[in-house]
Protein backbone atom coordinates (compact mmCIF):
# COMPACT_ATOMS: atom_id res chain seq x y z
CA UNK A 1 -73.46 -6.31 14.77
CA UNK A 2 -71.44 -3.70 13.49
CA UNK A 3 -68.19 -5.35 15.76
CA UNK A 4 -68.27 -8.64 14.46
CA UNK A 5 -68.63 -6.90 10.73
CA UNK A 6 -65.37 -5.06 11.53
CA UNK A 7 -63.88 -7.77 13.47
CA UNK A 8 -64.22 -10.45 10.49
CA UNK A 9 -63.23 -7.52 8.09
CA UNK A 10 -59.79 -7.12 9.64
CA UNK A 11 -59.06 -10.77 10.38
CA UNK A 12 -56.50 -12.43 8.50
CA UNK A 13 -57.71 -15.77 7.02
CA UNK A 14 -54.69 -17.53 6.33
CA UNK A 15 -53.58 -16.97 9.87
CA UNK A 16 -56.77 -18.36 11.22
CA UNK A 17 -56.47 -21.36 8.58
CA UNK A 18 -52.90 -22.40 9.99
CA UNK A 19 -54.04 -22.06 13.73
CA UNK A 20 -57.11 -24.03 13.01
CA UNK A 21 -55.13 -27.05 11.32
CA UNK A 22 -52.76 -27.29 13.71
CA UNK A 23 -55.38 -27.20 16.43
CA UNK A 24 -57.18 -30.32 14.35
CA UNK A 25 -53.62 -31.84 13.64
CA UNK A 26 -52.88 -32.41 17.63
CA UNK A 27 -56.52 -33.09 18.68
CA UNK A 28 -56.56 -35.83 15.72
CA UNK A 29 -53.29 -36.98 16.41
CA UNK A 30 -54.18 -37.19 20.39
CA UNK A 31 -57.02 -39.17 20.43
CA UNK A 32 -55.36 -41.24 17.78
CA UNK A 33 -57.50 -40.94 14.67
CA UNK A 34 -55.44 -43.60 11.87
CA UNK A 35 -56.83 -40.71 9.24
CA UNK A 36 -55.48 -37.60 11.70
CA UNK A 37 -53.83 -36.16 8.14
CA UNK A 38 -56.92 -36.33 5.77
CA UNK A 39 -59.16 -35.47 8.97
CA UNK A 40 -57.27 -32.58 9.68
CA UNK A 41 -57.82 -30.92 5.99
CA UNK A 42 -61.52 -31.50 6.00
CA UNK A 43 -62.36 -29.99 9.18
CA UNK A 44 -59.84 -27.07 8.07
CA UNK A 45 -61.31 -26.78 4.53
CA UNK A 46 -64.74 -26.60 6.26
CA UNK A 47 -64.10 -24.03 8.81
CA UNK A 48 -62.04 -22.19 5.92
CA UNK A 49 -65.60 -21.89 3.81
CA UNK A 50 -67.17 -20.40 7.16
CA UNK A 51 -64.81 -18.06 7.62
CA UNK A 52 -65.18 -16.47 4.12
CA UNK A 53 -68.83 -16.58 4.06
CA UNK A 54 -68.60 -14.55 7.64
CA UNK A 55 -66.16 -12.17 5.58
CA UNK A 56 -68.06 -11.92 2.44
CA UNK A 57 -71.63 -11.80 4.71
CA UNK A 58 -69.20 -8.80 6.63
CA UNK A 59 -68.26 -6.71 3.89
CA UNK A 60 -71.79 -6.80 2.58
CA UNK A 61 -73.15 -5.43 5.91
CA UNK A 62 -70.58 -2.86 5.95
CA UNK A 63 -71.01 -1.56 2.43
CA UNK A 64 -74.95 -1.37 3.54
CA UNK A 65 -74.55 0.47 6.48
CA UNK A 66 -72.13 3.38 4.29
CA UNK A 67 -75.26 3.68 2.26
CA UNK A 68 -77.72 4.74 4.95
């Protein structure tokens, strides 16, 4: 467990954001979703609230495991 704290603890969100919407732009825009723009932002804003709950969940566990 102790990898994927420090793994999510150095990780650069914003980074992660812009390769995830791009990822959704082309997969929307290639299967030929008519909302590919508004569908692209949703599944980015959701993925964006997992990512900092994994961070936030991350530097809890690390701040614990300094304490033992």
């Amino acid at each position: 467990m102790n990898g994927f704290a420090s793994f999510f603890n150095r990780m650069n969100i914003w980074w992660w954001l812009l390769g995830i919407f791009v990822a959704h732009l082309l997969w929307y825009l290639a299967i030929g979703t008519a909302t590919w723009l508004a569908t692209s932002l949703l599944a980015t804003a959701f993925y964006g609230v997992v990512l900092l709950v994994c961070k936030l969940v991350a530097s809890k566990y690390r701040d614990r495991e300094g304490s033992r």
